[in-house]
Protein backbone atom coordinates (compact mmCIF):
# COMPACT_ATOMS: atom_id res chain seq x y z
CA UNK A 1 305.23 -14.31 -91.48
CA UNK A 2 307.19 -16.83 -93.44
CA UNK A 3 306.14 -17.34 -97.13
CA UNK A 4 307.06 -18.66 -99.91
CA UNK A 5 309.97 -16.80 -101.98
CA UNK A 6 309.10 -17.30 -105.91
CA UNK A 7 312.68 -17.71 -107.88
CA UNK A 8 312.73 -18.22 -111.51
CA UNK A 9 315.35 -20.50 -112.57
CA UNK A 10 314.23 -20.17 -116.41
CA UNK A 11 315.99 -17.93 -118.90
CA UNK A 12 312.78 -17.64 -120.96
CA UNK A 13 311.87 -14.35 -120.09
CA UNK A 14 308.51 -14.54 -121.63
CA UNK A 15 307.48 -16.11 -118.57
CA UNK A 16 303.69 -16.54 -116.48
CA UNK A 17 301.57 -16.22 -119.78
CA UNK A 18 298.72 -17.55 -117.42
CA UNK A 19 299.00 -15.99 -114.30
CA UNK A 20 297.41 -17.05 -110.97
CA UNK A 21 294.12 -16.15 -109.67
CA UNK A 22 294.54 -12.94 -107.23
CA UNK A 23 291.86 -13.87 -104.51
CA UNK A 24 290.62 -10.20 -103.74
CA UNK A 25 291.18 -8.59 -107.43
CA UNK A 26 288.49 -5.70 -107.91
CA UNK A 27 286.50 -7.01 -104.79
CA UNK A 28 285.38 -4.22 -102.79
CA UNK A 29 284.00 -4.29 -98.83
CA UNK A 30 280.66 -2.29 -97.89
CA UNK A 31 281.28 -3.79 -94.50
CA UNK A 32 282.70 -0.25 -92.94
CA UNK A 33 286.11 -0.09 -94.77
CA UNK A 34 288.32 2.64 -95.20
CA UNK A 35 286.39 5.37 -97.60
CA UNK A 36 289.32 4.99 -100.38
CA UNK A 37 288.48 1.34 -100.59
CA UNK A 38 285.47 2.04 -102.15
CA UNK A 39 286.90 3.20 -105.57
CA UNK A 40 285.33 1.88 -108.54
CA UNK A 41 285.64 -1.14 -110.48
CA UNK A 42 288.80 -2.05 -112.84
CA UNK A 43 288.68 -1.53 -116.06
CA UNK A 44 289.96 -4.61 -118.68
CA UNK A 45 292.54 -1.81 -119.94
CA UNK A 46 293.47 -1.21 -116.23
CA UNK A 47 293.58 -5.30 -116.05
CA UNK A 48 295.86 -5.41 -119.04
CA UNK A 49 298.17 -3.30 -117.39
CA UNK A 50 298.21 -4.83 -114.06
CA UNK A 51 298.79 -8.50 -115.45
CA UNK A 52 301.88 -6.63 -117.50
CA UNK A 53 303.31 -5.49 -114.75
CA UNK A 54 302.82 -8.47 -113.01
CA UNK A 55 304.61 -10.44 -115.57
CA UNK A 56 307.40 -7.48 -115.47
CA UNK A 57 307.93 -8.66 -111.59
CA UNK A 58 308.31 -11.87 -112.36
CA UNK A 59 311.25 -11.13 -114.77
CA UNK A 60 312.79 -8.88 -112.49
CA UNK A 61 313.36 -12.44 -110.05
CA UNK A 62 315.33 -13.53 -113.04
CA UNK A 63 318.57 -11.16 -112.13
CA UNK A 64 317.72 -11.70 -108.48
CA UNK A 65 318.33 -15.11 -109.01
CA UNK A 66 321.49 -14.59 -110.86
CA UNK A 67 322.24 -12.32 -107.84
CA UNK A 68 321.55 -15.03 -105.07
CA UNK A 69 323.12 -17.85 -106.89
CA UNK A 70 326.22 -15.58 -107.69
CA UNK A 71 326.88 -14.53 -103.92
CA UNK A 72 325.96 -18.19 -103.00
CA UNK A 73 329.10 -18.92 -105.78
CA UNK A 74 331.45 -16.56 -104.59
CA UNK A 75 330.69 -17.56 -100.68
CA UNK A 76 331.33 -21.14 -101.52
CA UNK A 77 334.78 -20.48 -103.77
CA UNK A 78 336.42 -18.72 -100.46
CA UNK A 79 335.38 -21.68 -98.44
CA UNK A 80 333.52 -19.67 -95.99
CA UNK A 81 329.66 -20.54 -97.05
CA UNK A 82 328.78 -23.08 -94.58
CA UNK A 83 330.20 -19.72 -91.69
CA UNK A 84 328.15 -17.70 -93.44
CA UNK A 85 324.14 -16.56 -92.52
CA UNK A 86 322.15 -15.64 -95.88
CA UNK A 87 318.80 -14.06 -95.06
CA UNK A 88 315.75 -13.36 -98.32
CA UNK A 89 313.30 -10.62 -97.29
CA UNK A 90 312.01 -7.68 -98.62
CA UNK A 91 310.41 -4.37 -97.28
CA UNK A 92 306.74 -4.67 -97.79
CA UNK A 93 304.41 -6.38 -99.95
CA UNK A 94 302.78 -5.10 -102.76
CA UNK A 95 298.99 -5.13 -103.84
CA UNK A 96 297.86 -5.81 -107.64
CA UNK A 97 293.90 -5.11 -107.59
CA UNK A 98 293.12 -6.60 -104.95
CA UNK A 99 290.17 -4.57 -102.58
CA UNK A 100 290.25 -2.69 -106.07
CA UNK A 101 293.58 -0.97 -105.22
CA UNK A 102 295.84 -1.06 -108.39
CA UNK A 103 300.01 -1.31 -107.75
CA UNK A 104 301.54 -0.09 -104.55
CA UNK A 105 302.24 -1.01 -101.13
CA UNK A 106 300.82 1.85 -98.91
CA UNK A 107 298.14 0.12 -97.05
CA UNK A 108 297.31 -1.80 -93.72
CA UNK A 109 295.97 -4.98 -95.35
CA UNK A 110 297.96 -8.07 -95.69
CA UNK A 111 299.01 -8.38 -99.04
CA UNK A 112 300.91 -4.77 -98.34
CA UNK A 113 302.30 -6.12 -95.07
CA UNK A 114 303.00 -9.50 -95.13
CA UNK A 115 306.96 -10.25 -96.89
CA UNK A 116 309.24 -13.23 -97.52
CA UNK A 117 311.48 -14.54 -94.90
CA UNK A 118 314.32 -17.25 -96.11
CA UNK A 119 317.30 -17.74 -94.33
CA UNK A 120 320.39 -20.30 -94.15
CA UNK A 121 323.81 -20.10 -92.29
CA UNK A 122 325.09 -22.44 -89.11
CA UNK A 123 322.40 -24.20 -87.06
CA UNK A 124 319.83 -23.57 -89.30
CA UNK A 125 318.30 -26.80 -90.06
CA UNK A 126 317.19 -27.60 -93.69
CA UNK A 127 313.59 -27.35 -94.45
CA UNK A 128 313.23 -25.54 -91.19
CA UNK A 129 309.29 -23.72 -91.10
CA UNK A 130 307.92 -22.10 -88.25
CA UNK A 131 304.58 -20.52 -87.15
CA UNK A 132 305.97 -17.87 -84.85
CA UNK A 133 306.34 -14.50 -86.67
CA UNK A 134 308.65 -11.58 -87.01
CA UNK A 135 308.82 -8.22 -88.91
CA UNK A 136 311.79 -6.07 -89.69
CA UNK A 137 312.46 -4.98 -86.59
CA UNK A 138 313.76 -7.61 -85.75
CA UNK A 139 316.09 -8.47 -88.28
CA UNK A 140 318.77 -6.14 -86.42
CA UNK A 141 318.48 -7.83 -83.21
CA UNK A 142 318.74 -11.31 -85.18
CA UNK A 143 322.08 -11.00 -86.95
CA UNK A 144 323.55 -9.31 -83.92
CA UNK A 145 322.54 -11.71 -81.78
CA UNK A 146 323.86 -14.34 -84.31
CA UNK A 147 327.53 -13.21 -84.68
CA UNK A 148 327.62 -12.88 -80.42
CA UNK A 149 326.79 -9.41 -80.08
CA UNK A 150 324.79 -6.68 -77.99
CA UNK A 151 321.56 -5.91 -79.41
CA UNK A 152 319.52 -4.58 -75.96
CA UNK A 153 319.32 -1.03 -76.78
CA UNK A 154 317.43 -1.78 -80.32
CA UNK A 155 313.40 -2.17 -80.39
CA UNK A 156 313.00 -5.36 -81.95
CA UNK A 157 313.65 -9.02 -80.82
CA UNK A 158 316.13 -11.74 -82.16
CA UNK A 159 314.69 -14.77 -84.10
CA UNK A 160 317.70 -16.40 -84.12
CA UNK A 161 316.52 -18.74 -80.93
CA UNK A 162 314.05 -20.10 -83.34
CA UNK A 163 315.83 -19.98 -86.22
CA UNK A 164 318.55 -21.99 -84.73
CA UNK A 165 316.84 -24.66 -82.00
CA UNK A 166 316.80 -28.23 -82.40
CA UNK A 167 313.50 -28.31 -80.83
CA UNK A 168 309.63 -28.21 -82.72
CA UNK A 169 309.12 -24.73 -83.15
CA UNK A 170 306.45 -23.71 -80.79
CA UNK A 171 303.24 -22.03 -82.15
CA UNK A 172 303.22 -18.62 -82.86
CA UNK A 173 302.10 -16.22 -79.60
CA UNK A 174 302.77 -12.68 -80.29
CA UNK A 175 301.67 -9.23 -81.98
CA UNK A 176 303.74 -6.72 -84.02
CA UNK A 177 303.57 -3.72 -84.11
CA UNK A 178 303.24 -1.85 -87.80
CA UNK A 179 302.72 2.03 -88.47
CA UNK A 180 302.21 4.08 -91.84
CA UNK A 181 302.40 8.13 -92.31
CA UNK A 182 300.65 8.97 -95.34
CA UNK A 183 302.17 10.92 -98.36
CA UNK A 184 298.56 12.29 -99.00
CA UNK A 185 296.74 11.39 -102.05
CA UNK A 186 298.33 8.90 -103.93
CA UNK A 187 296.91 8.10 -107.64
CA UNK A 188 297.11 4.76 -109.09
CA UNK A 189 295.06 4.13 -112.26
CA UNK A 190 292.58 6.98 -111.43
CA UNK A 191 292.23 4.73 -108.08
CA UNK A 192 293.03 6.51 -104.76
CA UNK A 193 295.42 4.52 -102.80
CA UNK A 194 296.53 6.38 -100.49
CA UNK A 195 294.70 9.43 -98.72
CA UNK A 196 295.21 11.76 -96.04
CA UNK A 197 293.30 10.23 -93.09
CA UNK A 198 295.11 6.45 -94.30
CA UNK A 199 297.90 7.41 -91.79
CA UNK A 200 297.78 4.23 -89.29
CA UNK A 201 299.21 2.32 -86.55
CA UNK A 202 298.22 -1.28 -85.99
CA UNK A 203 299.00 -4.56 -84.42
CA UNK A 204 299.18 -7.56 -85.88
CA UNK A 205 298.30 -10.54 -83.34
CA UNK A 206 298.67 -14.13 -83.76
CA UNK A 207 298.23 -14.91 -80.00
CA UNK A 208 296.38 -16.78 -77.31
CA UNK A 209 294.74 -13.70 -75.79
CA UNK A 210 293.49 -12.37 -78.93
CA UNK A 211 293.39 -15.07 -81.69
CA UNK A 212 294.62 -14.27 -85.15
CA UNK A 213 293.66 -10.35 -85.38
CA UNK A 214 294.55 -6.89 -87.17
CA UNK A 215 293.50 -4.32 -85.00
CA UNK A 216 294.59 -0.61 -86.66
CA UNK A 217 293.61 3.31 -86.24
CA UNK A 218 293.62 5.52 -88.01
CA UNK A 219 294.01 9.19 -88.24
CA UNK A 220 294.87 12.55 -90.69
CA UNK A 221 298.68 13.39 -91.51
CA UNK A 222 298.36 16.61 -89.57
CA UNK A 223 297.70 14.47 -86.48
CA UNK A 224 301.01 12.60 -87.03
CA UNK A 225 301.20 11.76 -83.21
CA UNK A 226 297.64 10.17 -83.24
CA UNK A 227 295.93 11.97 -80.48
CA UNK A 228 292.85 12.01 -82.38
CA UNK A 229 292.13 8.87 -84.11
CA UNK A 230 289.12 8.75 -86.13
CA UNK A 231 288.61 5.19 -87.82
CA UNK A 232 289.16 1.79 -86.00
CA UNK A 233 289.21 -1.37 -88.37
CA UNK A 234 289.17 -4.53 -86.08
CA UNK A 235 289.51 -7.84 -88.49
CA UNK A 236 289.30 -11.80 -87.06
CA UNK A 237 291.61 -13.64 -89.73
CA UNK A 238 290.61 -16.95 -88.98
CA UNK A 239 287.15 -16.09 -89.49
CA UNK A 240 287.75 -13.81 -92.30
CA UNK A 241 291.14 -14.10 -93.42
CA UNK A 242 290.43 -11.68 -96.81
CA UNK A 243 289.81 -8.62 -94.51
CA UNK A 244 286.71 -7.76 -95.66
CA UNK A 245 284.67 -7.76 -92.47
CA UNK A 246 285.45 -4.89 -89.67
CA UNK A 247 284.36 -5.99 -86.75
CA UNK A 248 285.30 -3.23 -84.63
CA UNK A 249 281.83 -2.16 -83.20
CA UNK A 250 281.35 -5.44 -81.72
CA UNK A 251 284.79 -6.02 -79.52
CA UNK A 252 284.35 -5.17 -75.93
CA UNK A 253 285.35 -1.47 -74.94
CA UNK A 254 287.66 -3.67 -72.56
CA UNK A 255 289.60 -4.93 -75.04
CA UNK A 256 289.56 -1.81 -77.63
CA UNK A 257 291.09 -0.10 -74.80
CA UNK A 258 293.98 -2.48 -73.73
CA UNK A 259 294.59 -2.63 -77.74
CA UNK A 260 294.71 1.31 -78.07
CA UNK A 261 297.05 1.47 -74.98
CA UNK A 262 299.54 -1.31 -76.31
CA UNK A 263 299.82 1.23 -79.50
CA UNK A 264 300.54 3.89 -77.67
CA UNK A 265 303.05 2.00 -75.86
CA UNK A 266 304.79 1.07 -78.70
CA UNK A 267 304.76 4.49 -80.63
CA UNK A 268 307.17 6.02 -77.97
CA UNK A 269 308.73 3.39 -76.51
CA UNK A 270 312.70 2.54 -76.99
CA UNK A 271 314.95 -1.05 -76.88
CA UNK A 272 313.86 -3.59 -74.08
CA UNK A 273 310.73 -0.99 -73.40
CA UNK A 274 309.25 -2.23 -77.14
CA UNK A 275 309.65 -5.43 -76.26
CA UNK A 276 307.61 -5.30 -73.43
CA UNK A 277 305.19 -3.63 -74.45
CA UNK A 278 305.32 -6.89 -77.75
CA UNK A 279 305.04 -9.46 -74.96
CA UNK A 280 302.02 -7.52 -73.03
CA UNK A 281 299.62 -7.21 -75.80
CA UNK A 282 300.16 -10.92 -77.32
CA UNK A 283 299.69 -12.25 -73.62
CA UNK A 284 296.66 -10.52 -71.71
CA UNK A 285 294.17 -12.27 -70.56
CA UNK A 286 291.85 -13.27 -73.58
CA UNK A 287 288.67 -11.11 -73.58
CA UNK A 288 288.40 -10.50 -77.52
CA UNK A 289 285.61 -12.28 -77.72
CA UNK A 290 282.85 -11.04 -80.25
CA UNK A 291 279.92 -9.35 -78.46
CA UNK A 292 276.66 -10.93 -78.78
């Protein structure tokens, strides 16, 4: 999904002495959750160090921004910036007590999942924002796709049609697919953030046929290949956007199954194949309905 991208243009480095309100800090879900969730409260000292680091991210932007604005510089000196495509994204997101889970990035939810996505360059029109959503899968296929070339035999799917049409960007229809081995138990803080059983694969719908959903499973490292899932988390967004809610045990075995077969599809499929598989299970026919 597109967010913002925070840049700090200041070269106070003592910067965010009053930092924003994290929605889900130490809030924990009884509402069948993954087991690590349920960790115990953080401490003030714990709190102290979170907001530190916090602060410590922030100043880190400060030499990104130097970075941007010095490749931005350089581009423009050699007369070749308006020829040129700039893209901002990271890898993942990170998590800073929220669901009680001190710093790292490990986990299914969306502050782990959801990154930055900026990008400039011929065709792109200024102030361009866009409902439709991508992941990095499909940066590849993008910038190939951009300078003229092949990009079939890759997984993911170009952007650069919306990136670069003249017309209203069309609302967002599709699900991606997102998967997560564990490295075992994982210590933050004296919380567990990471366990054995957190391995997961999951899709990520914002689509007519199943609204805006997370649907994930999960299953122990030694079952890498997920023939024996044993956890389902099922989560309506719109309804309850914090992901606090699973909802799995009342989604029709109709549409748990089509779900659980569009993973599978996913996990061992190859270039157009994934892509296919993408379009599939963001376009069946809608029975997600909640069971009464």
């Amino acid at each position: 999904s597109v967010l913002p991208v925070i840049i700090i243009t200041t070269t106070d480095c003592a910067v965010a002495s009053v930092l924003p309100v994290i929605i889900l800090w130490d809030l924990v879900s009884v509402c069948n959750h993954r087991r690590h969730l349920l960790a115990a409260p953080i401490t003030a000292n714990e709190s102290v160090q979170i907001d530190n680091l916090f602060r410590d991210r922030w100043r880190s932007l400060l030499s990104v921004d130097d970075l941007v604005a010095n490749v931005v510089g350089v581009l423009d000196t050699l007369g070749v910036l308006n020829n040129t495509y700039i893209f901002f994204t990271s890898d993942h997101g990170y998590q800073l007590g929220q669901l009680r889970l001190p710093m790292c990035k490990l986990n299914v939810y969306e502050h782990d999942i959801r990154i930055p996505f900026v990008a400039r360059g011929p065709g792109i029109r200024a102030g361009l924002s866009f409902n439709d959503f991508g992941s990095n899968v499909d940066l590849a296929p993008t910038i190939l796709d951009l300078a003229g070339l092949p990009h079939d035999d890759l997984d993911g799917r170009s952007m650069a049609p919306t990136l670069t049409s003249q017309a209203p960007p069309a609302p967002a229809d599709d699900c991606h697919y997102i998967e997560y081995l564990s490295l075992g138990s994982v210590v933050r803080m004296d919380h567990l953030v990471d366990t054995q059983n957190n391995t997961y694969r999951a899709l990520r719908c914002i689509s007519k046929a199943y609204g805006n959903i997370l649907f994930a499973e999960f299953t122990d490292l030694s079952d890498w290949n997920f023939k024996n899932p044993n956890f389902f988390e099922y989560f309506d967004l719109d309804s309850d956007p914090y992901q606090l809610k699973n909802i799995y045990s009342q989604i029709p075995a109709a549409t748990i199954a089509t779900l659980r077969a569009r993973l599978q599809a996913l996990f061992t499929c190859r270039g157009a194949a994934c892509r296919s598989a993408i379009a599939d299970a963001a376009l069946d026919p809608k029975h997600a309905a909640v069971s009464s």
